[in-house]
PDB file of N, CA and C in Angstrom:
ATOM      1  N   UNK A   1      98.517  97.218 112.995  1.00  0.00           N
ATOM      2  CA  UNK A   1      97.816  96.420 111.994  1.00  0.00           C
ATOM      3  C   UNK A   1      97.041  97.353 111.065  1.00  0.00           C
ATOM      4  N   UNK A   2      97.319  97.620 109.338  1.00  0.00           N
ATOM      5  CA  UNK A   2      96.638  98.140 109.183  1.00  0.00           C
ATOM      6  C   UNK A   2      95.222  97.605 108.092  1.00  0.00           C
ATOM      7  N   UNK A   3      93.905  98.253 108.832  1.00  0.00           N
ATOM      8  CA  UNK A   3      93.055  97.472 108.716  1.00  0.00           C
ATOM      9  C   UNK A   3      92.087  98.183 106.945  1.00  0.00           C
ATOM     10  N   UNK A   4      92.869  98.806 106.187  1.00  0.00           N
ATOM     11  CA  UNK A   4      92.258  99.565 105.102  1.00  0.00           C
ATOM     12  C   UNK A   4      92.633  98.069 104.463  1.00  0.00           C
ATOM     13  N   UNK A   5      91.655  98.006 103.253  1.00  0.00           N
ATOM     14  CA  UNK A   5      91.649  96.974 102.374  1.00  0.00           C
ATOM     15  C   UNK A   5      91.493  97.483 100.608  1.00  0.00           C
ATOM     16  N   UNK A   6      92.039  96.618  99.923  1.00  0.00           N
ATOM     17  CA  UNK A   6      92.315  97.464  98.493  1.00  0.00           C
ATOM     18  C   UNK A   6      91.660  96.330  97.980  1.00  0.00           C
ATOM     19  N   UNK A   7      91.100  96.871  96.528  1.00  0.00           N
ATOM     20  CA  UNK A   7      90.190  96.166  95.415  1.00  0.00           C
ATOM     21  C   UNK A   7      90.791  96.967  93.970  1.00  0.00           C
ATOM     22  N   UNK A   8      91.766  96.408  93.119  1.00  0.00           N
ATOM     23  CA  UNK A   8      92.238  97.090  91.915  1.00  0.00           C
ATOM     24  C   UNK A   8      91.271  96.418  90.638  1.00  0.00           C
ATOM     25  N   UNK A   9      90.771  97.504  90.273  1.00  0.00           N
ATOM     26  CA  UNK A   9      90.692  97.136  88.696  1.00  0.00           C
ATOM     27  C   UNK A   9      91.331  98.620  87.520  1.00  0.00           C
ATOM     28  N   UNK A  10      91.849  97.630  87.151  1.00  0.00           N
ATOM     29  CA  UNK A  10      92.872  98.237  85.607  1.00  0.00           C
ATOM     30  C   UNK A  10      93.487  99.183  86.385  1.00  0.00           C
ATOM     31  N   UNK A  11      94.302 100.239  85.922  1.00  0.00           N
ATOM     32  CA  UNK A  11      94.568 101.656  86.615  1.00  0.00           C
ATOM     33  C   UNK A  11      94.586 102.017  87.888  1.00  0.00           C
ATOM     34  N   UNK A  12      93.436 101.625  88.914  1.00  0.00           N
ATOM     35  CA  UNK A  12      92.720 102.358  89.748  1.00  0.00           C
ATOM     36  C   UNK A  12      92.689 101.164  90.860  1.00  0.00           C
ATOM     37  N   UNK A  13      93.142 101.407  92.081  1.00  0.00           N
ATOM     38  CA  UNK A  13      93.089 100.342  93.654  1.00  0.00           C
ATOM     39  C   UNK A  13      92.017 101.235  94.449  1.00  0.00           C
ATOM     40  N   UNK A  14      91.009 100.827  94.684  1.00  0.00           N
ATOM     41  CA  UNK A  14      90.154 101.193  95.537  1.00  0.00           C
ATOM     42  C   UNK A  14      90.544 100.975  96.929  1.00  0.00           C
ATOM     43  N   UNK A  15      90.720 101.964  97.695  1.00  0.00           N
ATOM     44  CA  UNK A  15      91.165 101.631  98.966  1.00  0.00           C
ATOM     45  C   UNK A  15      89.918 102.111 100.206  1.00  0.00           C
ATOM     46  N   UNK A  16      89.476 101.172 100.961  1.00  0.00           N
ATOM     47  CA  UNK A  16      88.411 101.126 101.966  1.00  0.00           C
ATOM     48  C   UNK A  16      88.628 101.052 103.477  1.00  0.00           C
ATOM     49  N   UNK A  17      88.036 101.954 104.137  1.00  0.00           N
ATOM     50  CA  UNK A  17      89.249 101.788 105.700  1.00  0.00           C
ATOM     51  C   UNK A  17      87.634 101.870 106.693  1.00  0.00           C
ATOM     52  N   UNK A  18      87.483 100.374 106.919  1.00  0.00           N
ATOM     53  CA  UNK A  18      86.480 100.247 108.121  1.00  0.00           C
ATOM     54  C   UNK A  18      86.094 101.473 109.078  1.00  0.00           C
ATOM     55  N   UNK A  19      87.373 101.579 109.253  1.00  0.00           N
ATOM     56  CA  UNK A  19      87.248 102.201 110.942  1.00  0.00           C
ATOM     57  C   UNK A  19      86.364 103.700 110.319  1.00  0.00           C
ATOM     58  N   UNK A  20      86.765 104.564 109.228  1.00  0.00           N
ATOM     59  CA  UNK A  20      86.277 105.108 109.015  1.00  0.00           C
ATOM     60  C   UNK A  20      84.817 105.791 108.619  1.00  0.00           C
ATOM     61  N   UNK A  21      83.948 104.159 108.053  1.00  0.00           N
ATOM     62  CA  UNK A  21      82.886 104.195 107.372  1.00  0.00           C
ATOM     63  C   UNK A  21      81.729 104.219 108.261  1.00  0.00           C
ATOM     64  N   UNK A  22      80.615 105.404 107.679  1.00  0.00           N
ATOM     65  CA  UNK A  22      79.692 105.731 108.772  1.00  0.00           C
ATOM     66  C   UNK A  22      78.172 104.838 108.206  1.00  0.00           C
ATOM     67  N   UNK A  23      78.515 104.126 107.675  1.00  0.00           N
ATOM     68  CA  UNK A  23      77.461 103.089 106.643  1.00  0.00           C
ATOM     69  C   UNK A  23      76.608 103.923 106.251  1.00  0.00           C
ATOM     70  N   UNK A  24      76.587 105.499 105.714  1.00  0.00           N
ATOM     71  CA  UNK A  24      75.580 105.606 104.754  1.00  0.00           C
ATOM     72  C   UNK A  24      74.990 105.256 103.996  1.00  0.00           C
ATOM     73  N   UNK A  25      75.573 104.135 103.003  1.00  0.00           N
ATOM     74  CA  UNK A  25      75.366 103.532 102.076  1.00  0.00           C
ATOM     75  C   UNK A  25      74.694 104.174 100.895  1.00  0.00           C
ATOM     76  N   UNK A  26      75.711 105.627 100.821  1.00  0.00           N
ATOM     77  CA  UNK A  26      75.865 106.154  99.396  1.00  0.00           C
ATOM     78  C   UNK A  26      76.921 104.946  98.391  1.00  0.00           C
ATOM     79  N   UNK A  27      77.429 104.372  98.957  1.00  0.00           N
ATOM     80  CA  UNK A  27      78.322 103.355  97.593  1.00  0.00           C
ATOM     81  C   UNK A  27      77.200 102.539  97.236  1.00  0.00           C
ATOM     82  N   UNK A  28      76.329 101.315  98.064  1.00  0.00           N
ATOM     83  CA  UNK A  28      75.604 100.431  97.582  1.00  0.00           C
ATOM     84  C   UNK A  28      74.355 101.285  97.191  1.00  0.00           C
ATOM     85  N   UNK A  29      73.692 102.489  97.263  1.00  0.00           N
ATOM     86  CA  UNK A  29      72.734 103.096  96.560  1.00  0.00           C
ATOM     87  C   UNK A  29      73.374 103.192  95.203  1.00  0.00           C
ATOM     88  N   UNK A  30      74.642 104.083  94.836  1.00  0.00           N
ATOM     89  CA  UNK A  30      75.013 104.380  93.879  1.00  0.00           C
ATOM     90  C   UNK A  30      75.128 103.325  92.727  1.00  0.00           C
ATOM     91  N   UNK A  31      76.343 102.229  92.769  1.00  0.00           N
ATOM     92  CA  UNK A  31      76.936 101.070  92.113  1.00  0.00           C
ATOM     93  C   UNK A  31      76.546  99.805  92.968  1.00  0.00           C
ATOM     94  N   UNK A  32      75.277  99.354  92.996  1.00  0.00           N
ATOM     95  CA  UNK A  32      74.629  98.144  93.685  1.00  0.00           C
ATOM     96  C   UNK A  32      76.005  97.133  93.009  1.00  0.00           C
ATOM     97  N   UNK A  33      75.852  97.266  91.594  1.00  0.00           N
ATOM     98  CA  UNK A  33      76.563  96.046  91.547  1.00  0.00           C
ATOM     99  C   UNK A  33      78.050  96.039  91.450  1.00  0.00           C
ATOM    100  N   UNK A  34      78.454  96.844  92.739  1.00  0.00           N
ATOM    101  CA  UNK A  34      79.742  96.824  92.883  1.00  0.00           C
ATOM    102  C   UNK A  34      80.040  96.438  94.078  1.00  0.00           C
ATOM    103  N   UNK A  35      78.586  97.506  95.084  1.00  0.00           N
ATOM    104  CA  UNK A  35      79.058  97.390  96.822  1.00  0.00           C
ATOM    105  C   UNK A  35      77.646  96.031  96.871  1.00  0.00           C
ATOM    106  N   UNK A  36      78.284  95.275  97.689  1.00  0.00           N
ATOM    107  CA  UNK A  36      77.318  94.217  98.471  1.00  0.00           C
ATOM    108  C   UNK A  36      77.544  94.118  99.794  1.00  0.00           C
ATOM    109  N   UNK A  37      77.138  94.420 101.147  1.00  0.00           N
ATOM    110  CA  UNK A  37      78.045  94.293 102.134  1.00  0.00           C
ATOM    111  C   UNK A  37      77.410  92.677 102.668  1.00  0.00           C
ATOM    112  N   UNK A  38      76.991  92.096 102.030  1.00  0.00           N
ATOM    113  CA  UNK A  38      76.686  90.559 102.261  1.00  0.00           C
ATOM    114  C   UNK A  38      77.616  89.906 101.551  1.00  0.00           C
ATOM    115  N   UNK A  39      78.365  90.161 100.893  1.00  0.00           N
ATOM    116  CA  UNK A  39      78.873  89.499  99.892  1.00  0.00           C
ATOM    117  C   UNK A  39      80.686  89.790 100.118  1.00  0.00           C
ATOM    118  N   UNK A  40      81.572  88.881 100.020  1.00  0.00           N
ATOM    119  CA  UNK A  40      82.831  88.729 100.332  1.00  0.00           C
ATOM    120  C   UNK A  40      83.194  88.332  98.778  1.00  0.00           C
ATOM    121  N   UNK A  41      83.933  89.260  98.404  1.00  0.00           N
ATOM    122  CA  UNK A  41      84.542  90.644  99.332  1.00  0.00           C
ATOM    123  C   UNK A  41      82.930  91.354  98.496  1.00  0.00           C
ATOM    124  N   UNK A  42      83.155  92.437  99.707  1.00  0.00           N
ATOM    125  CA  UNK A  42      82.024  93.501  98.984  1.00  0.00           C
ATOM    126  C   UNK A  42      82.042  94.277  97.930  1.00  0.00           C
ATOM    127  N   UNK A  43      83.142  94.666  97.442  1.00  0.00           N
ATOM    128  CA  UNK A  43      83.479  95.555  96.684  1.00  0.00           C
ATOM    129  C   UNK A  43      83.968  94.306  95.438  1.00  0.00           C
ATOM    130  N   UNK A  44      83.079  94.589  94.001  1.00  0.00           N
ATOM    131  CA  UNK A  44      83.627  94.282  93.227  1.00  0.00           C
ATOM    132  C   UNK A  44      83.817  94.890  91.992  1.00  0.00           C
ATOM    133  N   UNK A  45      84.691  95.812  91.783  1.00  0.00           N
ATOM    134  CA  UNK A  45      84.885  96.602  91.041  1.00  0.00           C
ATOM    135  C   UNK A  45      85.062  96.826  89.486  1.00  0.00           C
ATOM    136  N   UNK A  46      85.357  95.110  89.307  1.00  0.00           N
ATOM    137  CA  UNK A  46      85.065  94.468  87.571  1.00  0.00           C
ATOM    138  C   UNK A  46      83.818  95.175  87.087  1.00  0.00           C
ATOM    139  N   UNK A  47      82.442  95.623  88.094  1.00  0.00           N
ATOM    140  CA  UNK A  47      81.314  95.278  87.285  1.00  0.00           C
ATOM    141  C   UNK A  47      81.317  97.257  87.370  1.00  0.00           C
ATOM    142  N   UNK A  48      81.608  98.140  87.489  1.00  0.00           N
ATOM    143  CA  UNK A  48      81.567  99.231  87.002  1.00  0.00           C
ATOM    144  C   UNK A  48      83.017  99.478  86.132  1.00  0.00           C
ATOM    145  N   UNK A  49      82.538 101.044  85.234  1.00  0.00           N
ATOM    146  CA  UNK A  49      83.555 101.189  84.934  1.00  0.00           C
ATOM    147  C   UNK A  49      84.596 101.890  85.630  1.00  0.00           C
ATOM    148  N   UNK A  50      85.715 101.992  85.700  1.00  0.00           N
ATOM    149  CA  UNK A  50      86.912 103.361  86.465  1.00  0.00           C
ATOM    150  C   UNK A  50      85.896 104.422  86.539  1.00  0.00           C
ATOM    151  N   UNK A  51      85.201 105.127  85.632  1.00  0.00           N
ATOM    152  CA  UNK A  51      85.238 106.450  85.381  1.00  0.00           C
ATOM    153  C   UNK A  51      83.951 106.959  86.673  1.00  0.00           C
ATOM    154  N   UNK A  52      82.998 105.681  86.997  1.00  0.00           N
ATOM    155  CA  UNK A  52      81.704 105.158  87.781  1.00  0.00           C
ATOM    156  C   UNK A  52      82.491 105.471  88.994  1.00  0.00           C
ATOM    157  N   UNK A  53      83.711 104.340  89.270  1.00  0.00           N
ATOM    158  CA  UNK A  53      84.118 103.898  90.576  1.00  0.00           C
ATOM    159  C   UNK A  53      84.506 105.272  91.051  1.00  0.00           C
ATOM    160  N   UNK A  54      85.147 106.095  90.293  1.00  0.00           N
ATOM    161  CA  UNK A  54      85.844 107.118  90.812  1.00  0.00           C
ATOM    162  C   UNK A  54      84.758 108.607  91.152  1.00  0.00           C
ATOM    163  N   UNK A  55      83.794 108.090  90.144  1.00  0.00           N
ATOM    164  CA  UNK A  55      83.175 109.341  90.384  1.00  0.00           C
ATOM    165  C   UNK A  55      81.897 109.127  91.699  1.00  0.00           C
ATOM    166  N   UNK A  56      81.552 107.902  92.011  1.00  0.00           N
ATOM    167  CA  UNK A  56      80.833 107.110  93.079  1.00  0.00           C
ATOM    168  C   UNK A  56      81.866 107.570  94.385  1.00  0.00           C
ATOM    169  N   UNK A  57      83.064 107.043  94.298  1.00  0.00           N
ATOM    170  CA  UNK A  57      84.643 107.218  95.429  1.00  0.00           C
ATOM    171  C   UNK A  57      84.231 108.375  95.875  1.00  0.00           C
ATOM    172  N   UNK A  58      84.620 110.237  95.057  1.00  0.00           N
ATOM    173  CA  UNK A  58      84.368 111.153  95.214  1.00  0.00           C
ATOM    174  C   UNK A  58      82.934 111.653  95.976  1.00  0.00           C
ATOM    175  N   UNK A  59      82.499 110.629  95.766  1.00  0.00           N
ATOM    176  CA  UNK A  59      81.037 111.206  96.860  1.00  0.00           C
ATOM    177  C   UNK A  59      80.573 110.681  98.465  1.00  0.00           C
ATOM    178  N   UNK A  60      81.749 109.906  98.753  1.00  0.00           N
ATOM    179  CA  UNK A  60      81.556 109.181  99.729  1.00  0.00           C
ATOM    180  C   UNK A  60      81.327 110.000 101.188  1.00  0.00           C
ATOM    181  N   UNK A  61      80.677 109.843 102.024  1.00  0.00           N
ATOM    182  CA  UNK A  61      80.578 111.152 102.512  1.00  0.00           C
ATOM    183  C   UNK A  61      81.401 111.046 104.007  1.00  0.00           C
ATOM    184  N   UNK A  62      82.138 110.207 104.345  1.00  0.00           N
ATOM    185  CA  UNK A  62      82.751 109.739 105.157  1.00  0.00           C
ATOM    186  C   UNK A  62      84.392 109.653 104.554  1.00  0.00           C
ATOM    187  N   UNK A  63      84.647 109.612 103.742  1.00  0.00           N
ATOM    188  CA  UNK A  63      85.856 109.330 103.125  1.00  0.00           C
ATOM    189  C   UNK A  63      86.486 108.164 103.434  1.00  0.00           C
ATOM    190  N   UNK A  64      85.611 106.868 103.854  1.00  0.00           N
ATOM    191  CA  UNK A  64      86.187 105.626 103.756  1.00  0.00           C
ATOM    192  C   UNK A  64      86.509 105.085 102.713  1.00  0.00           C
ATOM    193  N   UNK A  65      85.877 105.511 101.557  1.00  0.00           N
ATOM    194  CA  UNK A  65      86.387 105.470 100.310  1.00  0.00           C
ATOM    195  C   UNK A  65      87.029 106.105  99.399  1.00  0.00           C
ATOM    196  N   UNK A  66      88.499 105.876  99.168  1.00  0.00           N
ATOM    197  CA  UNK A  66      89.109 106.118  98.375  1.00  0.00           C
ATOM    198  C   UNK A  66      90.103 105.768  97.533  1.00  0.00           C
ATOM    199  N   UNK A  67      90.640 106.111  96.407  1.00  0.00           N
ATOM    200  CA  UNK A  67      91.634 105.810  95.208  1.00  0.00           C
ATOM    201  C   UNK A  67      92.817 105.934  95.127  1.00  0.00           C
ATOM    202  N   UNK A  68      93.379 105.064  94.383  1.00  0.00           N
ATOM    203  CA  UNK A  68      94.664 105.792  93.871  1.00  0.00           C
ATOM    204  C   UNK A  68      94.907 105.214  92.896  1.00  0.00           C
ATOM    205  N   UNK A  69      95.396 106.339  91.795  1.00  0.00           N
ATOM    206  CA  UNK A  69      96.040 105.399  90.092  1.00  0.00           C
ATOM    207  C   UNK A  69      97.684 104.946  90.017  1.00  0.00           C
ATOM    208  N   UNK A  70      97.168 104.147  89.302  1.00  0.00           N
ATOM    209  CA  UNK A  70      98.698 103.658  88.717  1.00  0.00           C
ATOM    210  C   UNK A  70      99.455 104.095  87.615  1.00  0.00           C
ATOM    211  N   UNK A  71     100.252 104.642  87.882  1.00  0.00           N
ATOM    212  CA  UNK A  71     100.553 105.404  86.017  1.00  0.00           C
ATOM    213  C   UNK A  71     101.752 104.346  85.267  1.00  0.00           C
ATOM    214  N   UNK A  72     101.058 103.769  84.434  1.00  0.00           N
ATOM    215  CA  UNK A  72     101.923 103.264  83.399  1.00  0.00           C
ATOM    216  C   UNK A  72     103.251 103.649  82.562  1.00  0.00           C
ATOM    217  N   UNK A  73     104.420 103.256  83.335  1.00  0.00           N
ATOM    218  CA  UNK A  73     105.105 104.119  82.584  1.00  0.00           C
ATOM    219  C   UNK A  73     105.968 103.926  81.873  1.00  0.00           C
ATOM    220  N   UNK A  74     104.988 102.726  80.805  1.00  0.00           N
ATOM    221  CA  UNK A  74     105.618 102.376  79.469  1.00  0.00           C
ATOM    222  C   UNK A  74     104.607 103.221  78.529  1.00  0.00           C
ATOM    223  N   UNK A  75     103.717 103.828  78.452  1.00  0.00           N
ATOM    224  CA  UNK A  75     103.099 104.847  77.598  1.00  0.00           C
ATOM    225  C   UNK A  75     104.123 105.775  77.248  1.00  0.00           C
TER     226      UNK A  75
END
């Protein structure tokens, strides 16, 4: 069963894997109004931009959080 969960906005799927996360709560310090862990789903990624999410992602200190892009490839 796998238990990682994804949140896409535009480009970019945020991918989050429980088992991993040591609840520092460097995401909800960083982008409050992205991480809520009261709130279903927690992660809402509409309210930052990509450039936030990714650079918030990169600091996670557990690496339960992470990305991946989509490349458009009608450009």
């Amino acid at each position: 069963m796998n238990s990682i969960k994804e949140y896409k906005k535009d480009s970019v799927t945020i991918l989050w894997n429980p088992k991993k996360c040591i609840h520092a709560g460097v995401c909800v310090k960083t982008l409050p109004g992205v991480y809520d862990p009261k709130a279903k789903p927690w992660i809402t990624p509409e309210n930052a931009s990509v450039e936030a999410l990714k650079s918030q992602i990169d600091a996670c200190p557990s690496g339960a959080l992470s990305y991946k892009e989509t490349v458009d490839e009608n450009q």
